[in-house]
N, C-alpha and C. Protein backbone atom coordinates (compact mmCIF):
# COMPACT_ATOMS: atom_id res chain seq x y z
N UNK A 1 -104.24 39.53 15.85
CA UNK A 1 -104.69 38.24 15.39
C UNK A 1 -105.53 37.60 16.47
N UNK A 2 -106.80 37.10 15.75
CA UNK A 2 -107.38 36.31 17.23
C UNK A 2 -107.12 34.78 17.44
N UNK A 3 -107.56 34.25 18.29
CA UNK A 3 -107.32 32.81 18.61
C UNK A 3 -108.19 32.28 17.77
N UNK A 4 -109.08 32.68 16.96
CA UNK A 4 -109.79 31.94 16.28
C UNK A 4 -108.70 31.91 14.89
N UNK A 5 -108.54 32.55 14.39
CA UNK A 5 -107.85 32.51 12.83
C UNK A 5 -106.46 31.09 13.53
N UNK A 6 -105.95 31.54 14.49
CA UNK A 6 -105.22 30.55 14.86
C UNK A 6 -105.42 29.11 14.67
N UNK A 7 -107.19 28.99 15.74
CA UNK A 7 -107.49 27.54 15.65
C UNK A 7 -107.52 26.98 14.15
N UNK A 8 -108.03 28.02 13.51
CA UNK A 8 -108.85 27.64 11.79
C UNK A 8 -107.26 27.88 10.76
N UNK A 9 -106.53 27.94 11.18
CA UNK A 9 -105.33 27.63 10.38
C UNK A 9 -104.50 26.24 10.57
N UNK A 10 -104.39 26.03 12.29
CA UNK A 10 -104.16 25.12 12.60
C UNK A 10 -105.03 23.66 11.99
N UNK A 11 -106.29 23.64 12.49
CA UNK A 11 -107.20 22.56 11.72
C UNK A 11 -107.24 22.68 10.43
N UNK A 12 -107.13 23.32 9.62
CA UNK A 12 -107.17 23.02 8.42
C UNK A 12 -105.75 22.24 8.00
N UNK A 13 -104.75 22.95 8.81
CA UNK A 13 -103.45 22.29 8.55
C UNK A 13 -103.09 21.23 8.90
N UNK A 14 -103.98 20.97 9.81
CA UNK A 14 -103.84 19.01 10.47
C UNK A 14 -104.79 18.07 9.16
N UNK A 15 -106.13 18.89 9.13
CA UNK A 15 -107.08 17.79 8.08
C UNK A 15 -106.04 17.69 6.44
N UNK A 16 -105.48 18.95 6.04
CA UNK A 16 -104.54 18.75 5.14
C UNK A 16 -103.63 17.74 5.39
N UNK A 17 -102.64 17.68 6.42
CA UNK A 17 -102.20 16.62 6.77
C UNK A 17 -101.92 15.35 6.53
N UNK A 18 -103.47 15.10 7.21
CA UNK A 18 -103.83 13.42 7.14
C UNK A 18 -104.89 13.17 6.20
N UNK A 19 -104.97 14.07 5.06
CA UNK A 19 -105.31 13.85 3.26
C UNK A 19 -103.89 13.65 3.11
N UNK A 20 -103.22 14.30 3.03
CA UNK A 20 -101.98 14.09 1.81
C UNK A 20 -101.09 12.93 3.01
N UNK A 21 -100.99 12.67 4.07
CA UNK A 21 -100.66 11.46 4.32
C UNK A 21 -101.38 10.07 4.06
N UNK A 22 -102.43 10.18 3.97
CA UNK A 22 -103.36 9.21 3.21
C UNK A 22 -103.22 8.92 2.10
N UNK A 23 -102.74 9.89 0.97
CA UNK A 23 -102.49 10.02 -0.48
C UNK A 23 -101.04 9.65 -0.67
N UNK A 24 -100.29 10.43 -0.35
CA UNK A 24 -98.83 10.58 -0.90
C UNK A 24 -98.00 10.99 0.54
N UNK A 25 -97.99 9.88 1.15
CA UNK A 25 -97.28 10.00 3.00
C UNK A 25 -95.69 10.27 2.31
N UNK A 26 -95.16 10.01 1.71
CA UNK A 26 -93.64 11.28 1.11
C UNK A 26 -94.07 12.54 1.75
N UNK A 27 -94.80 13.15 1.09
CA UNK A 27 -95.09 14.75 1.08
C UNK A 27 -95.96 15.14 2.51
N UNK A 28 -96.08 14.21 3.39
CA UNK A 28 -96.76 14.53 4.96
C UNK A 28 -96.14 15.73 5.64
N UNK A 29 -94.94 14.95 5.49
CA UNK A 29 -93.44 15.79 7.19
C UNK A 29 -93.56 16.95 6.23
N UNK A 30 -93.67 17.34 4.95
CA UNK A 30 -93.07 18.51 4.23
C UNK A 30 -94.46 19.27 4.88
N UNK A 31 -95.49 18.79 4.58
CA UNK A 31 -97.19 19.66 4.56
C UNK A 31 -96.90 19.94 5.67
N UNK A 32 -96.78 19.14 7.11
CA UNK A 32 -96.54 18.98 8.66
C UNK A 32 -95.61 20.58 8.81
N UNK A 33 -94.45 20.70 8.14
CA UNK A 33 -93.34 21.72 8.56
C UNK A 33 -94.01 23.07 7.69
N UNK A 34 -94.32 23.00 6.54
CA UNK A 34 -95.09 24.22 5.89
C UNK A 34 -96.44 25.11 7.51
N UNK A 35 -97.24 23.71 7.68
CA UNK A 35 -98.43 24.26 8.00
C UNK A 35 -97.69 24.87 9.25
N UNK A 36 -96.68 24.33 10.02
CA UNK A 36 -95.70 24.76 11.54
C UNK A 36 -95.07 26.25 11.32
N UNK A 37 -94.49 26.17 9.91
CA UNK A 37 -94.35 27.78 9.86
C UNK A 37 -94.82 28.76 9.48
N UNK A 38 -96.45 28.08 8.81
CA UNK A 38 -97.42 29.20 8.26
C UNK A 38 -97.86 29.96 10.37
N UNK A 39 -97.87 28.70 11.19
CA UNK A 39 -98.37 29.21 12.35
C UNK A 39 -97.50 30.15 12.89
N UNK A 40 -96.01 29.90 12.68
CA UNK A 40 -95.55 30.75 13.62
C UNK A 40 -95.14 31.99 12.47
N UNK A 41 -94.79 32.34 11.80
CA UNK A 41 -95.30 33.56 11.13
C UNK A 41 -96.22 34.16 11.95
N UNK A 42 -97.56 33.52 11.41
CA UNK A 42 -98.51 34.88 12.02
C UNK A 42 -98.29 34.58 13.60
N UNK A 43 -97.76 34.35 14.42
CA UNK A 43 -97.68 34.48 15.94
C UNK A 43 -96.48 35.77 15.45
N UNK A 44 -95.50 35.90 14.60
CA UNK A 44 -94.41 37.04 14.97
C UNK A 44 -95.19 38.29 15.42
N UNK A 45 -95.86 39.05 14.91
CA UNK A 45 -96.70 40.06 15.82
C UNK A 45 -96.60 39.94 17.12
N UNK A 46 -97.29 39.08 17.57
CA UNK A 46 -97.51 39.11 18.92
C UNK A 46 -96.18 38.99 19.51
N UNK A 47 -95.48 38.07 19.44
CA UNK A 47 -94.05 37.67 19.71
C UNK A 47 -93.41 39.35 19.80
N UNK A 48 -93.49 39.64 18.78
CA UNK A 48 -92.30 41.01 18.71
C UNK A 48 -93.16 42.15 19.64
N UNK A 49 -94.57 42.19 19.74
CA UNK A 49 -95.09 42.99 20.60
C UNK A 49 -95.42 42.64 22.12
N UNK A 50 -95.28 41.39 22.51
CA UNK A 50 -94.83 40.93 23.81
C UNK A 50 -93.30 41.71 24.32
N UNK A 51 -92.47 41.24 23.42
CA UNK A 51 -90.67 41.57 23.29
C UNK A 51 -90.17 42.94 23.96
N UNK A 52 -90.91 43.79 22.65
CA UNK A 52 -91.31 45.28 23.12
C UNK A 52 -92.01 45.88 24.25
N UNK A 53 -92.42 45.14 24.81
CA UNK A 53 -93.35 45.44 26.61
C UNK A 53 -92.42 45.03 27.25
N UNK A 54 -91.61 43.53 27.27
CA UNK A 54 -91.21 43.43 28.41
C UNK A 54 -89.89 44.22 28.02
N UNK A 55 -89.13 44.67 26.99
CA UNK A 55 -88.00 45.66 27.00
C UNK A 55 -88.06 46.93 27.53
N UNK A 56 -89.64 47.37 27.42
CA UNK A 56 -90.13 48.69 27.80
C UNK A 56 -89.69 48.53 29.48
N UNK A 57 -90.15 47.86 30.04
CA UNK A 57 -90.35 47.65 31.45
C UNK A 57 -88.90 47.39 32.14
N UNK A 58 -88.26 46.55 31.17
CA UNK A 58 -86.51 46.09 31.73
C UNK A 58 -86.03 48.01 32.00
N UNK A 59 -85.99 48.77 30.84
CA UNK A 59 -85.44 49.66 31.05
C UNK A 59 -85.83 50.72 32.04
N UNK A 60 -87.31 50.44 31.73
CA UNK A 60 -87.69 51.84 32.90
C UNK A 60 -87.56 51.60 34.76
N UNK A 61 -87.70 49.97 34.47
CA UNK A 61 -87.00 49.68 35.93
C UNK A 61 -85.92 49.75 35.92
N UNK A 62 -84.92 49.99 35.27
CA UNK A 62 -83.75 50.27 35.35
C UNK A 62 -82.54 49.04 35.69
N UNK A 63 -83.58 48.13 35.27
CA UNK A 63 -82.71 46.72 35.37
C UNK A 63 -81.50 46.20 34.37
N UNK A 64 -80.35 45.41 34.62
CA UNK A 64 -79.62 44.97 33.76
C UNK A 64 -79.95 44.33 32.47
N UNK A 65 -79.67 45.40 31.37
CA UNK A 65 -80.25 44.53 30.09
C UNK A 65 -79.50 42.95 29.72
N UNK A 66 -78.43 43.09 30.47
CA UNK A 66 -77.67 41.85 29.91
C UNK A 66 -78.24 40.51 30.17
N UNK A 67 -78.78 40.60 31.71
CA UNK A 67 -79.54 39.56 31.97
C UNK A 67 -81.02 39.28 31.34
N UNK A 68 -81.12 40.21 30.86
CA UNK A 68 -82.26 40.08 30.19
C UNK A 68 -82.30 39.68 29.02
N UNK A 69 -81.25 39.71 28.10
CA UNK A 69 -80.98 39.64 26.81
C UNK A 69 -80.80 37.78 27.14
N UNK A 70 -79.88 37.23 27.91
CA UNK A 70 -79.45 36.17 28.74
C UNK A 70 -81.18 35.36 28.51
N UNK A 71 -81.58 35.67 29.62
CA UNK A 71 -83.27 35.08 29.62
C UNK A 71 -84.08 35.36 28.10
N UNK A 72 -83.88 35.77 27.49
CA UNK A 72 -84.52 36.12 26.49
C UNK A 72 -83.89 34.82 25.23
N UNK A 73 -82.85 34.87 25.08
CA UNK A 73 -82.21 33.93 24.29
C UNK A 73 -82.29 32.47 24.63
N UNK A 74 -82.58 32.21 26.18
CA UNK A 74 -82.41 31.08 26.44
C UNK A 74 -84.23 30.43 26.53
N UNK A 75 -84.93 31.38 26.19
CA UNK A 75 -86.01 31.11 26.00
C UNK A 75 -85.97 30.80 24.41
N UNK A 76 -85.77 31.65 24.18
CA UNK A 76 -85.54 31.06 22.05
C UNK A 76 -85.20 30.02 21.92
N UNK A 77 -84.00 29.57 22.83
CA UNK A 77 -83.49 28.57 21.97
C UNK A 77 -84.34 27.23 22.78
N UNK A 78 -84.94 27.49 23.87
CA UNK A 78 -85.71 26.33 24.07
C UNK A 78 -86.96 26.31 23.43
N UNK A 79 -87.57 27.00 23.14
CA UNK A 79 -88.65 27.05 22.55
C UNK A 79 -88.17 26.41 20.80
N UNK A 80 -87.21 26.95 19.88
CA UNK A 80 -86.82 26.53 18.79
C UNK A 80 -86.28 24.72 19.12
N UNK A 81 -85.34 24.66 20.08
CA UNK A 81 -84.99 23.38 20.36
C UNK A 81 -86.33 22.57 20.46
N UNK A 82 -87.48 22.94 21.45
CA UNK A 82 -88.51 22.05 21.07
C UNK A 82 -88.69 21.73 20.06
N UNK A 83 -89.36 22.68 18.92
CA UNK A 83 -90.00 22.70 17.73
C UNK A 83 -89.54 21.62 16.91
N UNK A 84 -88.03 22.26 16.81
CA UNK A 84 -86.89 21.32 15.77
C UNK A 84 -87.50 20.07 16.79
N UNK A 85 -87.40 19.57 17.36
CA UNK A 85 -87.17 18.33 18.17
C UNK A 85 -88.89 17.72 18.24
N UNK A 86 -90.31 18.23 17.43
CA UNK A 86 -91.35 17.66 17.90
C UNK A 86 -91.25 17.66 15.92
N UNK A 87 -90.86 18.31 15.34
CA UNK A 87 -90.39 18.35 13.91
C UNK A 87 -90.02 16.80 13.00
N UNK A 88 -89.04 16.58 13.96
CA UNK A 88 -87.95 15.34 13.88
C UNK A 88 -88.98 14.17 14.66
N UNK A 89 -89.90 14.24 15.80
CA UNK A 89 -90.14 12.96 16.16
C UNK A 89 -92.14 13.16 14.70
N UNK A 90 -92.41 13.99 13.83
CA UNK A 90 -93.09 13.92 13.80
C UNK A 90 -93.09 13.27 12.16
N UNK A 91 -91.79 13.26 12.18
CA UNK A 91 -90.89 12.60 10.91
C UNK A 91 -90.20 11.20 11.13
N UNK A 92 -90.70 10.79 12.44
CA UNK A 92 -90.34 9.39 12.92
C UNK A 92 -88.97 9.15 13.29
N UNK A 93 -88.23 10.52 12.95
CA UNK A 93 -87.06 10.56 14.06
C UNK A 93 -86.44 10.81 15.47
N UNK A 94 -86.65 10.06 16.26
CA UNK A 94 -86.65 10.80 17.78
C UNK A 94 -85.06 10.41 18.26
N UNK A 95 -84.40 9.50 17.46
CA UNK A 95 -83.07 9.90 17.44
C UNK A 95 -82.16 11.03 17.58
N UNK A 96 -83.00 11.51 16.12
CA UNK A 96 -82.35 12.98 15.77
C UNK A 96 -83.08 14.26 17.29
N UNK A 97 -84.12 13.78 17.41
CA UNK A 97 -85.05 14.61 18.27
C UNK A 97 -84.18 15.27 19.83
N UNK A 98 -83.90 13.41 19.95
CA UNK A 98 -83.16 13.63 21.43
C UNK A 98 -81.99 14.25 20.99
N UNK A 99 -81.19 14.49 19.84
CA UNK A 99 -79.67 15.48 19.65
C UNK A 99 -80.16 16.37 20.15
N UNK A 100 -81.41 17.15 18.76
CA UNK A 100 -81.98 18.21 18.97
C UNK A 100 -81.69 18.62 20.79
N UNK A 101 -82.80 18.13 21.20
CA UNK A 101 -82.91 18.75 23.04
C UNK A 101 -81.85 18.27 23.21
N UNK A 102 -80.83 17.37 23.04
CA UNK A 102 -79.53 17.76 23.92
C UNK A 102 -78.80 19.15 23.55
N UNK A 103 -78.60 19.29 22.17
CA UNK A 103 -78.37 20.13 21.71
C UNK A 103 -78.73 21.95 22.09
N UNK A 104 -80.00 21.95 22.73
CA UNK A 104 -80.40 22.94 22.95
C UNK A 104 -79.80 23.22 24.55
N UNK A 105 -79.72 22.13 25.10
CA UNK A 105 -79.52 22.69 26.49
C UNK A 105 -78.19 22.66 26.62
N UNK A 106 -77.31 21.71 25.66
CA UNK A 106 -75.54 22.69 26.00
C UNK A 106 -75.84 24.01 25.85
N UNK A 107 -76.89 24.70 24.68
CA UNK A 107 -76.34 25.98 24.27
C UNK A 107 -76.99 26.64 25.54
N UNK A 108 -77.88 26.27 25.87
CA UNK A 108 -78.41 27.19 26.88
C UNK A 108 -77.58 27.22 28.39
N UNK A 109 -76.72 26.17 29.12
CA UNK A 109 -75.87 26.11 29.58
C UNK A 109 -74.64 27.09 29.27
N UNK A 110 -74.52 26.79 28.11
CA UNK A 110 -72.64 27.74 27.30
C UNK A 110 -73.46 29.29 27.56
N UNK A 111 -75.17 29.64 27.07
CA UNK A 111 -75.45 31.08 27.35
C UNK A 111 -75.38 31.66 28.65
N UNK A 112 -75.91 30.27 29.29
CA UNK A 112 -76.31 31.17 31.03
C UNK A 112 -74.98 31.21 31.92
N UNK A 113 -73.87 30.33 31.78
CA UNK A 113 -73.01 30.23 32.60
C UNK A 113 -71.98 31.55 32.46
N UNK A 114 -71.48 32.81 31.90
CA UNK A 114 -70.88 33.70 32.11
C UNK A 114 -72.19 34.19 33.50
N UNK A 115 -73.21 34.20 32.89
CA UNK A 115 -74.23 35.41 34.02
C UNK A 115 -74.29 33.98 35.25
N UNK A 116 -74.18 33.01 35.43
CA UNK A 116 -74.14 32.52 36.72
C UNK A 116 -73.05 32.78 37.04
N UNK A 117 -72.09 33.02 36.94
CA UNK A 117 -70.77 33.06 37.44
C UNK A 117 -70.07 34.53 38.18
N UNK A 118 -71.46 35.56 36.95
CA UNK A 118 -71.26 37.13 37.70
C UNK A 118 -72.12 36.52 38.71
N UNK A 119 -73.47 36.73 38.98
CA UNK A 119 -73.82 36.13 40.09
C UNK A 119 -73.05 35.68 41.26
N UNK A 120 -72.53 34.66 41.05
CA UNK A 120 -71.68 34.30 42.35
C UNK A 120 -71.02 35.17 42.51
N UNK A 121 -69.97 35.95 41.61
CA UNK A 121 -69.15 36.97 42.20
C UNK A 121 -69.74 37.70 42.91
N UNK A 122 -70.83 38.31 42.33
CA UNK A 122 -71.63 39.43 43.44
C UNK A 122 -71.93 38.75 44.92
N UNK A 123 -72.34 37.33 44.94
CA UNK A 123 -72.94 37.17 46.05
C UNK A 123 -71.56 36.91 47.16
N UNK A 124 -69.99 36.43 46.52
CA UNK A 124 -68.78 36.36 47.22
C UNK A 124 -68.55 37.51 47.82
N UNK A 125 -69.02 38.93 46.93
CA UNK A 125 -68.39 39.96 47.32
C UNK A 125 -69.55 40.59 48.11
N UNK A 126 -70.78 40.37 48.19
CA UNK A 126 -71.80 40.95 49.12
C UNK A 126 -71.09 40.07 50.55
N UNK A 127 -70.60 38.91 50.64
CA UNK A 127 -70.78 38.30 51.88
C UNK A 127 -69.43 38.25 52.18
N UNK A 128 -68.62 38.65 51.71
CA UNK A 128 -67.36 39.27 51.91
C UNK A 128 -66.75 37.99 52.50
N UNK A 129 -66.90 36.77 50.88
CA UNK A 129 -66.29 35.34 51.67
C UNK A 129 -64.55 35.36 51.43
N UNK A 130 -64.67 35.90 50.67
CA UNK A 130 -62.67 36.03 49.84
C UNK A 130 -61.62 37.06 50.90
């Protein structure tokens, strides 16, 4: 996919927009969330073929997949926590917005804290503090 079909999906999906918010502002946030997931659809390609490189590379360096799986998720869910959360302020809720991002960073906290915690063990037992 090139960056052009990108731009020309995107602009058409904003000038749609602010017609049917001009017309019938009910049906805006709905046009707003349609045109948000017509974009990220066509980004899955790239997404899943980025995914597949850097998995290629985790393994052949011979690195821990767990941490990787770890970083990988906690990128999802901030990236989704945005979305939901620019979604909600673009619907005039930034109430709900700020749950949203609070929301995202307990989970990303509850994900990363088993692998911070191996971490420290390793670094107790490299420095032989116990």
């Amino acid at each position: 996919m090139s960056i052009f079909k990108l731009l020309a999906v995107t602009l058409i999906s904003v000038v749609l927009t602010v017609v049917v918010k001009t017309y019938r502002p009910e049906m805006a946030v709905q046009t707003s969330i349609a045109a948000g997931a017509t974009v990220l659809l066509m980004l899955v390609g790239q997404i899943t073929g980025v995914l597949n490189m850097i998995t290629d590379a985790v393994r052949s360096y011979g690195l821990n997949e767990e941490y990787f799986t770890v970083a990988l998720k906690t990128a999802g869910i901030a990236y989704l926590a945005q979305l939901a959360s620019q979604t909600c302020m673009d619907a005039g809720e930034s109430a709900l917005a700020a749950k949203v991002e609070l929301g995202g960073r307990i989970m990303i906290l509850a994900l990363a804290a088993p692998v911070a915690f191996k971490i420290l063990d390793l670094a107790i037992e490299a420095f032989q503090i116990r």
